[in-house]
PDB file of N, CA and C in Angstrom:
ATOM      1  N   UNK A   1       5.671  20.607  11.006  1.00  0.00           N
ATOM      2  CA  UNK A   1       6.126  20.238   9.681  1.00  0.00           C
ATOM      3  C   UNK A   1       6.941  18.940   9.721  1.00  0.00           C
ATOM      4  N   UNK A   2       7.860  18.597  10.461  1.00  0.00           N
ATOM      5  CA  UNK A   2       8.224  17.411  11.066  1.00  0.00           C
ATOM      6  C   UNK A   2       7.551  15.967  10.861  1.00  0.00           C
ATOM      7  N   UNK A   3       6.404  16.776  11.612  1.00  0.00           N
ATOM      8  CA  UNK A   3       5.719  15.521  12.061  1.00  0.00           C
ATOM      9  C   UNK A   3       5.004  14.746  10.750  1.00  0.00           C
ATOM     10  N   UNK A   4       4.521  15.923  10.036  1.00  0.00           N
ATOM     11  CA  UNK A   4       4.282  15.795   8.662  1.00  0.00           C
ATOM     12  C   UNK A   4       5.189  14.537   7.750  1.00  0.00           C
ATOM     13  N   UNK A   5       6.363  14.921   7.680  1.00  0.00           N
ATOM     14  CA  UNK A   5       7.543  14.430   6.788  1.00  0.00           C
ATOM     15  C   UNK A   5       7.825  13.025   7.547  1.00  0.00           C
ATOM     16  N   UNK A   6       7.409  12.666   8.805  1.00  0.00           N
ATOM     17  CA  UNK A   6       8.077  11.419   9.105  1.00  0.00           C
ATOM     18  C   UNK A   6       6.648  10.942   8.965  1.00  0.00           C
ATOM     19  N   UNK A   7       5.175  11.051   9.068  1.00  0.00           N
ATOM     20  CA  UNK A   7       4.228  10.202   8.535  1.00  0.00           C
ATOM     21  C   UNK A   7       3.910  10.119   7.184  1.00  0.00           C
ATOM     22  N   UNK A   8       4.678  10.684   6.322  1.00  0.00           N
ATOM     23  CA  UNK A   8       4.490  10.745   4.715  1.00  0.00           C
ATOM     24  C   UNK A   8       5.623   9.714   4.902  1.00  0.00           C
ATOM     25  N   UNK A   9       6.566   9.686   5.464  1.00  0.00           N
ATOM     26  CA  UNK A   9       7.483   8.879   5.057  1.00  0.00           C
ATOM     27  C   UNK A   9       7.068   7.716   5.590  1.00  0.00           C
ATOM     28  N   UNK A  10       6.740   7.206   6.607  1.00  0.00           N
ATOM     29  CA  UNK A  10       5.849   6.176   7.137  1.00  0.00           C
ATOM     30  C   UNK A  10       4.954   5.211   6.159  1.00  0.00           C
ATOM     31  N   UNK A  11       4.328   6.557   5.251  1.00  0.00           N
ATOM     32  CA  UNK A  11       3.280   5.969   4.828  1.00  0.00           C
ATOM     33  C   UNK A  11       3.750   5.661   3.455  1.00  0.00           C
ATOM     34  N   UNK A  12       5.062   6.224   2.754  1.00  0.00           N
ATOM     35  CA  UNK A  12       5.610   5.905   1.543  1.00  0.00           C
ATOM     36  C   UNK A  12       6.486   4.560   2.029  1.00  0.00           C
ATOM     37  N   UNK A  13       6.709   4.261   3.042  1.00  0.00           N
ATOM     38  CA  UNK A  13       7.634   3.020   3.344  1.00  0.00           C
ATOM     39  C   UNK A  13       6.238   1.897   3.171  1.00  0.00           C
ATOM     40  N   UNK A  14       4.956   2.279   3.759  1.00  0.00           N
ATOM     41  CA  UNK A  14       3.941   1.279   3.727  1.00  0.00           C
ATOM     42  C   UNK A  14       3.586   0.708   2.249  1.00  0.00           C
ATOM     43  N   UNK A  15       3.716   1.756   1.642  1.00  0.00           N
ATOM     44  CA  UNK A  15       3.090   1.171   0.679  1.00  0.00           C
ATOM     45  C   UNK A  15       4.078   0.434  -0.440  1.00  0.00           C
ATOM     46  N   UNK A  16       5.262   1.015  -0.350  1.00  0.00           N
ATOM     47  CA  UNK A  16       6.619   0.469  -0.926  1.00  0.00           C
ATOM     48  C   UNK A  16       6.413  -1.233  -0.772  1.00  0.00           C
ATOM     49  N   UNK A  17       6.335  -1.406   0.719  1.00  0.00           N
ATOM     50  CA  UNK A  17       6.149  -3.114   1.071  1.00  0.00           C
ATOM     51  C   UNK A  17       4.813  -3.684   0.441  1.00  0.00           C
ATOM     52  N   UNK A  18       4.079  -2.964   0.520  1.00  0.00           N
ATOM     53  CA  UNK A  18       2.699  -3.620  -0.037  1.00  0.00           C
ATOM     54  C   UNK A  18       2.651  -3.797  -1.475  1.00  0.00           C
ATOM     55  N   UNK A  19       3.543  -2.727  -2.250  1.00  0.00           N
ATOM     56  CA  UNK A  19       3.776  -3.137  -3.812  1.00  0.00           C
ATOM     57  C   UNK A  19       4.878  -4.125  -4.051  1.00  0.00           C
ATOM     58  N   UNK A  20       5.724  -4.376  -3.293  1.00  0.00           N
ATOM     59  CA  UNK A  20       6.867  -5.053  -3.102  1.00  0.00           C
ATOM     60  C   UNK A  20       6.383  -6.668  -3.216  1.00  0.00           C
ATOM     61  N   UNK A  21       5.733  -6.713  -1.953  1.00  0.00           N
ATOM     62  CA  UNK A  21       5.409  -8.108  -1.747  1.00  0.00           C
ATOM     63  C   UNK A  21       3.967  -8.522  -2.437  1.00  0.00           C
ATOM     64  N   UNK A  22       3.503  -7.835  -2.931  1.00  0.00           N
ATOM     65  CA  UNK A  22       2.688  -7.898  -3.966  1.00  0.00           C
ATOM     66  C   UNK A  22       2.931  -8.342  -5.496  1.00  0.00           C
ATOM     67  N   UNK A  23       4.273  -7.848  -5.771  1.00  0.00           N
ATOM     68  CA  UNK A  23       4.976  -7.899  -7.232  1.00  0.00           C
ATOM     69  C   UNK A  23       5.470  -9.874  -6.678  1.00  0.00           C
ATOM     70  N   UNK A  24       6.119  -9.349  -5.501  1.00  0.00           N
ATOM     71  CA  UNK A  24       6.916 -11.089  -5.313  1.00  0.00           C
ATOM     72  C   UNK A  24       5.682 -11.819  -5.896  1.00  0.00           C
ATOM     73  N   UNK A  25       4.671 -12.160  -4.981  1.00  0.00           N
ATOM     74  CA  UNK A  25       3.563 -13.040  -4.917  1.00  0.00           C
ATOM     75  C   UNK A  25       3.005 -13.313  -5.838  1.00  0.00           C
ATOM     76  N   UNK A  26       2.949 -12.322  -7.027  1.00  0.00           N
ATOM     77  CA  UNK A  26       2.309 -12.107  -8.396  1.00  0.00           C
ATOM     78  C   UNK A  26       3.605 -12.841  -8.795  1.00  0.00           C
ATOM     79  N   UNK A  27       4.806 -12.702  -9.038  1.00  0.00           N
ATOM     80  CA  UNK A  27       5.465 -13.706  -9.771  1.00  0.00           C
ATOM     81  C   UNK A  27       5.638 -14.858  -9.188  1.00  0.00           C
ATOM     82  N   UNK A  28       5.759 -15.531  -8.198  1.00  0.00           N
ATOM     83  CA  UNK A  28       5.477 -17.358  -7.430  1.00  0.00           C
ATOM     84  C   UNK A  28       4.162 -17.530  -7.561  1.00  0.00           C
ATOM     85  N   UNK A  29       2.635 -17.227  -7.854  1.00  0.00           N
ATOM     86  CA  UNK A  29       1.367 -17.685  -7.784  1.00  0.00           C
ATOM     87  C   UNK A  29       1.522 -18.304  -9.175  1.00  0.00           C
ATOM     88  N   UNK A  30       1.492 -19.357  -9.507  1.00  0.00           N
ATOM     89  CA  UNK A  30       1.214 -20.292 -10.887  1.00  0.00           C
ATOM     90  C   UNK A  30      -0.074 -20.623 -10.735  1.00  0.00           C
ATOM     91  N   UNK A  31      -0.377 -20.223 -12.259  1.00  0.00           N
ATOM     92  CA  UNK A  31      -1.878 -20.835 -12.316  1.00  0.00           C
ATOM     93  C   UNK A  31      -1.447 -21.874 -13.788  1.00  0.00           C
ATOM     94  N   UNK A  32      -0.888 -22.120 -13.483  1.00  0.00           N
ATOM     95  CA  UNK A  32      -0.063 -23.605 -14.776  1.00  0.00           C
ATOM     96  C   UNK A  32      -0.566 -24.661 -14.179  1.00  0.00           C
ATOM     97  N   UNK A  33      -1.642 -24.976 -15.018  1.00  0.00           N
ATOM     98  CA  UNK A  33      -2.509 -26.144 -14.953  1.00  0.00           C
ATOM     99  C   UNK A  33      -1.655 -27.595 -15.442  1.00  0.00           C
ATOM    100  N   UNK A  34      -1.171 -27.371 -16.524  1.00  0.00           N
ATOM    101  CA  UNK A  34      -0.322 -28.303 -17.047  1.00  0.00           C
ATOM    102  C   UNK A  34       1.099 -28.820 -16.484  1.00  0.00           C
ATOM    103  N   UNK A  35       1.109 -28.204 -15.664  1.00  0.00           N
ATOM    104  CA  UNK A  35       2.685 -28.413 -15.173  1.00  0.00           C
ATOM    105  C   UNK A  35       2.611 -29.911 -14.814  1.00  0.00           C
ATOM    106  N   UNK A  36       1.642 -30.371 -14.459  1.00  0.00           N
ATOM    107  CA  UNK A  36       1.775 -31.925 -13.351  1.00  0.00           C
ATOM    108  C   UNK A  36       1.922 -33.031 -14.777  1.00  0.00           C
ATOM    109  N   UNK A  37       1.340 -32.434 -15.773  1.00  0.00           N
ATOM    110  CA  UNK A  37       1.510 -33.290 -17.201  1.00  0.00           C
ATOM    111  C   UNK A  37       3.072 -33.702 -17.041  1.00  0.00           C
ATOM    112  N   UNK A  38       3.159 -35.182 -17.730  1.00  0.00           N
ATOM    113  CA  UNK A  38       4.396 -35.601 -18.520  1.00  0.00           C
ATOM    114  C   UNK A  38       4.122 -35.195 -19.860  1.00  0.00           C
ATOM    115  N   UNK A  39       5.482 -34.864 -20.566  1.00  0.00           N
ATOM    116  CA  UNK A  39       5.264 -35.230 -22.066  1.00  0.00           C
ATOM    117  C   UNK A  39       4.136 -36.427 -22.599  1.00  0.00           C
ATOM    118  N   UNK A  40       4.684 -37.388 -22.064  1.00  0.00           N
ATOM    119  CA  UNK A  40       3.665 -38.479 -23.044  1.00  0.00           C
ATOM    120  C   UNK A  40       2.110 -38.567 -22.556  1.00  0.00           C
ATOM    121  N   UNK A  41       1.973 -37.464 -21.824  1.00  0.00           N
ATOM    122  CA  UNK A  41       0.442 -37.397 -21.126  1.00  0.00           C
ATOM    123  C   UNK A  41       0.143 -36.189 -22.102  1.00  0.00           C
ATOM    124  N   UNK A  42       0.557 -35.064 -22.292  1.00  0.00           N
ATOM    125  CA  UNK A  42       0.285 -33.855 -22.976  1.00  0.00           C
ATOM    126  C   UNK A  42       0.167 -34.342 -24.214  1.00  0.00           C
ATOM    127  N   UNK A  43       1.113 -35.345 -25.136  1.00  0.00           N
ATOM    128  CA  UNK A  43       1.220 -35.790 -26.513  1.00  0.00           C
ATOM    129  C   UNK A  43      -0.213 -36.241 -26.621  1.00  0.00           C
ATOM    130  N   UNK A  44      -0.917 -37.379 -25.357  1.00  0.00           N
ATOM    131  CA  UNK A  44      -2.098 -38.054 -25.621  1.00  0.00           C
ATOM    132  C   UNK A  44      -3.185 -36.979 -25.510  1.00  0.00           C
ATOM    133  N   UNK A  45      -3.305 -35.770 -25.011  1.00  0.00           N
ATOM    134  CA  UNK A  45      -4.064 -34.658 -24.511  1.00  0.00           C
ATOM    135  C   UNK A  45      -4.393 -34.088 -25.770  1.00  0.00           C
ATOM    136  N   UNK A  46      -3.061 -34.232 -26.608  1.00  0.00           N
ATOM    137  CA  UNK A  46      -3.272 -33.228 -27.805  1.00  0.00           C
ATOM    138  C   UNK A  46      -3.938 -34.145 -28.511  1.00  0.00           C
ATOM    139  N   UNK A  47      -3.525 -34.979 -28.845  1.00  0.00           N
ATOM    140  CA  UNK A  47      -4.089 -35.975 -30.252  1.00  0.00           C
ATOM    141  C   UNK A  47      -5.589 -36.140 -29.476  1.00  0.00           C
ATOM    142  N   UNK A  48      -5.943 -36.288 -28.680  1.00  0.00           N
ATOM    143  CA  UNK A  48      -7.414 -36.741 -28.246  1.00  0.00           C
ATOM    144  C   UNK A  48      -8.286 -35.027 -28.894  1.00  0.00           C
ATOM    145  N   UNK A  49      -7.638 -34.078 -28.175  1.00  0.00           N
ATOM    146  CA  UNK A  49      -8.271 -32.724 -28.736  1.00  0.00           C
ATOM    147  C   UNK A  49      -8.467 -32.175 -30.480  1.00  0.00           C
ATOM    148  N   UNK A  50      -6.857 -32.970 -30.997  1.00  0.00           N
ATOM    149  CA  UNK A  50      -6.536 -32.989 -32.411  1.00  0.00           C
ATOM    150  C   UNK A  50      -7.806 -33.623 -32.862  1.00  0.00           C
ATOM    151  N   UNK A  51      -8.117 -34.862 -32.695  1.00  0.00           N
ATOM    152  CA  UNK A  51      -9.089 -35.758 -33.385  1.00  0.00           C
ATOM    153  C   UNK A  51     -10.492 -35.483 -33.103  1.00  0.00           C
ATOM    154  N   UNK A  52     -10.585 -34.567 -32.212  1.00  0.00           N
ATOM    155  CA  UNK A  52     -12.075 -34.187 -31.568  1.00  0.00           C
ATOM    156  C   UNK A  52     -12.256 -32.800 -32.464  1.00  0.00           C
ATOM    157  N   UNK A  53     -11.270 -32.248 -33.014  1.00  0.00           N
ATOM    158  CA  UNK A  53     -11.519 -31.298 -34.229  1.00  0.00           C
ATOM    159  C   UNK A  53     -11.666 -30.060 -32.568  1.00  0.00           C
ATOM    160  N   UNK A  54     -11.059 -30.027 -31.615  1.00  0.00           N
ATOM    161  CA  UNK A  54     -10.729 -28.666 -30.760  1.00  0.00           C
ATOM    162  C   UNK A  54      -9.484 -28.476 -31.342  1.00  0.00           C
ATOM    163  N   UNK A  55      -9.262 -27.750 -32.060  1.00  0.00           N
ATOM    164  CA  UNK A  55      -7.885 -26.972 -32.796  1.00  0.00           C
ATOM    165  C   UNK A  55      -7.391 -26.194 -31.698  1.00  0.00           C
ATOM    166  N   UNK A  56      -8.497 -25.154 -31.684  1.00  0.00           N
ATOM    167  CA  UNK A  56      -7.677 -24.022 -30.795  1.00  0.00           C
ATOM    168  C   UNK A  56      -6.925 -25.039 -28.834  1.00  0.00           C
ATOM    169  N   UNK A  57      -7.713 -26.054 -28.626  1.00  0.00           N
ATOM    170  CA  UNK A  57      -7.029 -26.688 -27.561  1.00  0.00           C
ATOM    171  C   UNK A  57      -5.680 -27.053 -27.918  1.00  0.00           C
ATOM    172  N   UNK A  58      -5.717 -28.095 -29.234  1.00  0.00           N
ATOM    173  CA  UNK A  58      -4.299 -28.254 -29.515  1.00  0.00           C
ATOM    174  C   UNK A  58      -3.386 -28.026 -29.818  1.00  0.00           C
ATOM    175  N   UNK A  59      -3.580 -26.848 -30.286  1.00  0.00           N
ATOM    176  CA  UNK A  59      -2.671 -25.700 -30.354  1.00  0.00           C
ATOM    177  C   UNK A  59      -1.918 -24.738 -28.992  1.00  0.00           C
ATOM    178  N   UNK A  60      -2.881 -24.576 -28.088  1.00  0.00           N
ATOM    179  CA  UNK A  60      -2.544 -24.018 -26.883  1.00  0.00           C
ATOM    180  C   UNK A  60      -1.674 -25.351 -26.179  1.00  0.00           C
ATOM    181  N   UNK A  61      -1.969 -26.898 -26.070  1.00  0.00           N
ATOM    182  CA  UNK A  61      -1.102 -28.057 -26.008  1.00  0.00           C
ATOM    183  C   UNK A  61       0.149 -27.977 -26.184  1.00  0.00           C
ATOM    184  N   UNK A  62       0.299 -28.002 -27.743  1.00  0.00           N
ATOM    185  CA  UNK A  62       1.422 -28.131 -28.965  1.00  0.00           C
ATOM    186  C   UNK A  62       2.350 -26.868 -28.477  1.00  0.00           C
ATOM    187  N   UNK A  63       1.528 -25.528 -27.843  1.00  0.00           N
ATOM    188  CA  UNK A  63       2.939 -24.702 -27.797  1.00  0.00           C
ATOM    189  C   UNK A  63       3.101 -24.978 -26.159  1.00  0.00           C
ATOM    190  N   UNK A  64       2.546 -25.483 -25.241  1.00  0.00           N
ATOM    191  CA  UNK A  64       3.067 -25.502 -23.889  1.00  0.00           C
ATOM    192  C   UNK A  64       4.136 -26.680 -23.846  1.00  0.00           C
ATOM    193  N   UNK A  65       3.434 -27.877 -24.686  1.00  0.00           N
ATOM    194  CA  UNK A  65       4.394 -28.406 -24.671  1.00  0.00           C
ATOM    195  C   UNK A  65       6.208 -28.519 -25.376  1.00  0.00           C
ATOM    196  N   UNK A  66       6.091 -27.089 -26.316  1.00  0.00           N
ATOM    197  CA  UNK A  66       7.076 -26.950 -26.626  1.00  0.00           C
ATOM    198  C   UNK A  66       8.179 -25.793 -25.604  1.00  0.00           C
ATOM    199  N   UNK A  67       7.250 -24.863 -25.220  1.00  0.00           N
ATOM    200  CA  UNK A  67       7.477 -24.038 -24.134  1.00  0.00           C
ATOM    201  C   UNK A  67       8.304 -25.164 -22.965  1.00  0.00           C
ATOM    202  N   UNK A  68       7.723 -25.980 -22.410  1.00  0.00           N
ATOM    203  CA  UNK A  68       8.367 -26.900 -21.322  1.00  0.00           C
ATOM    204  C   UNK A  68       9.272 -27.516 -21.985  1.00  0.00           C
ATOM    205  N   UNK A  69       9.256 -27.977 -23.072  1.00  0.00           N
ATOM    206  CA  UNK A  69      10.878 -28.717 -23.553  1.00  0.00           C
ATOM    207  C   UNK A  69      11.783 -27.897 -23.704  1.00  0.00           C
ATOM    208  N   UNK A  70      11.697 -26.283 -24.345  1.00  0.00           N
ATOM    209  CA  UNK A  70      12.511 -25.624 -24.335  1.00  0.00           C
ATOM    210  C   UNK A  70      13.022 -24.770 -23.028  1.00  0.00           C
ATOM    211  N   UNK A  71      12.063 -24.482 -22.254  1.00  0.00           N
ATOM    212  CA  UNK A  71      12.154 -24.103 -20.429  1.00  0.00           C
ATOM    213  C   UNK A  71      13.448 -25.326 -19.569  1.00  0.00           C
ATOM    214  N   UNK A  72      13.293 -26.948 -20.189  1.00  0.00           N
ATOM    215  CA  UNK A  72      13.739 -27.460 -19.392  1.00  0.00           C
ATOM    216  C   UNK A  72      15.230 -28.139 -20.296  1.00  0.00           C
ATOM    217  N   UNK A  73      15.493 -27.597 -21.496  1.00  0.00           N
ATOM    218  CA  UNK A  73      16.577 -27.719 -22.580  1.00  0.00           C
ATOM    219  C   UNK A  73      16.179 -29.461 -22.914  1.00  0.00           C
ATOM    220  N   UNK A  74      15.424 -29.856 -23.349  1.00  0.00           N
ATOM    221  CA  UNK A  74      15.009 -31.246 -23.417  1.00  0.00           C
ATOM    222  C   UNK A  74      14.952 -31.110 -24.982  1.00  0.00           C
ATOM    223  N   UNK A  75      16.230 -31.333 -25.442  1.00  0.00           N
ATOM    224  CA  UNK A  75      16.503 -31.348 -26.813  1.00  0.00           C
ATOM    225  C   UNK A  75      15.223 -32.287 -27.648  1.00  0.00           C
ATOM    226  N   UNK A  76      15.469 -33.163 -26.543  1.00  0.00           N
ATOM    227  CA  UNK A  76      14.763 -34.564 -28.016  1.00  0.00           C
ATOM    228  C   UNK A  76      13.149 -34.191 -27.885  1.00  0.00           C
ATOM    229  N   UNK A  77      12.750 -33.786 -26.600  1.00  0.00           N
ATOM    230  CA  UNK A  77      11.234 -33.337 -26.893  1.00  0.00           C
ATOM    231  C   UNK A  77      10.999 -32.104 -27.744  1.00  0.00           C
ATOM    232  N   UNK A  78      12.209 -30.893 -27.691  1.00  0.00           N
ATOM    233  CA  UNK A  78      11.690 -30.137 -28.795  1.00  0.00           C
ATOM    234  C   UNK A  78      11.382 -30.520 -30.161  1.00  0.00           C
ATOM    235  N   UNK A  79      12.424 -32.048 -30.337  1.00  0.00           N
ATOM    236  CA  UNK A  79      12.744 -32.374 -31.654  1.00  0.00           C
ATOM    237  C   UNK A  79      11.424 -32.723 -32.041  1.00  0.00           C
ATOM    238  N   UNK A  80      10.953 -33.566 -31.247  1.00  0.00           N
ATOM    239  CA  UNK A  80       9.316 -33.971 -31.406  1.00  0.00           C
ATOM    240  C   UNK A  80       7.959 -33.073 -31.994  1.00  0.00           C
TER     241      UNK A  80
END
């Protein structure tokens, strides 16, 4: 019975780490395509998508780029 309780426990410590470092990795893996954008590269991204009549692009644009001004407290780009 022993032997039992220390390989259940073995195997509840295994998997503890494997959800553990699983959760880490899942929050540091960015799949943020836009991040390498400047503002005045995203502004030209949108208006090119704006004028090409892709709405739904410039819209997904318009809020990342408000998301990153407000992520990085960049008053005057929210103002924008």
């Amino acid at each position: 019975m022993q032997l039992y309780k220390t390989k259940m426990m073995k195997f509840k410590y295994c998997i503890f780490l494997v959800v553990l470092f699983g959760w880490f990795y899942g929050q540091n893996n960015s799949n943020d395509s836009l991040r390498k954008y400047t503002y005045s590269e995203l502004e030209k991204k949108f208006y090119k998508y704006y004028n090409s009549e892709h709405i739904t692009e410039s819209i997904l644009l318009s809020n990342y780029y408000l998301q990153k001004a407000k992520a990085e407290k960049n008053k005057i780009q929210v103002a924008e």
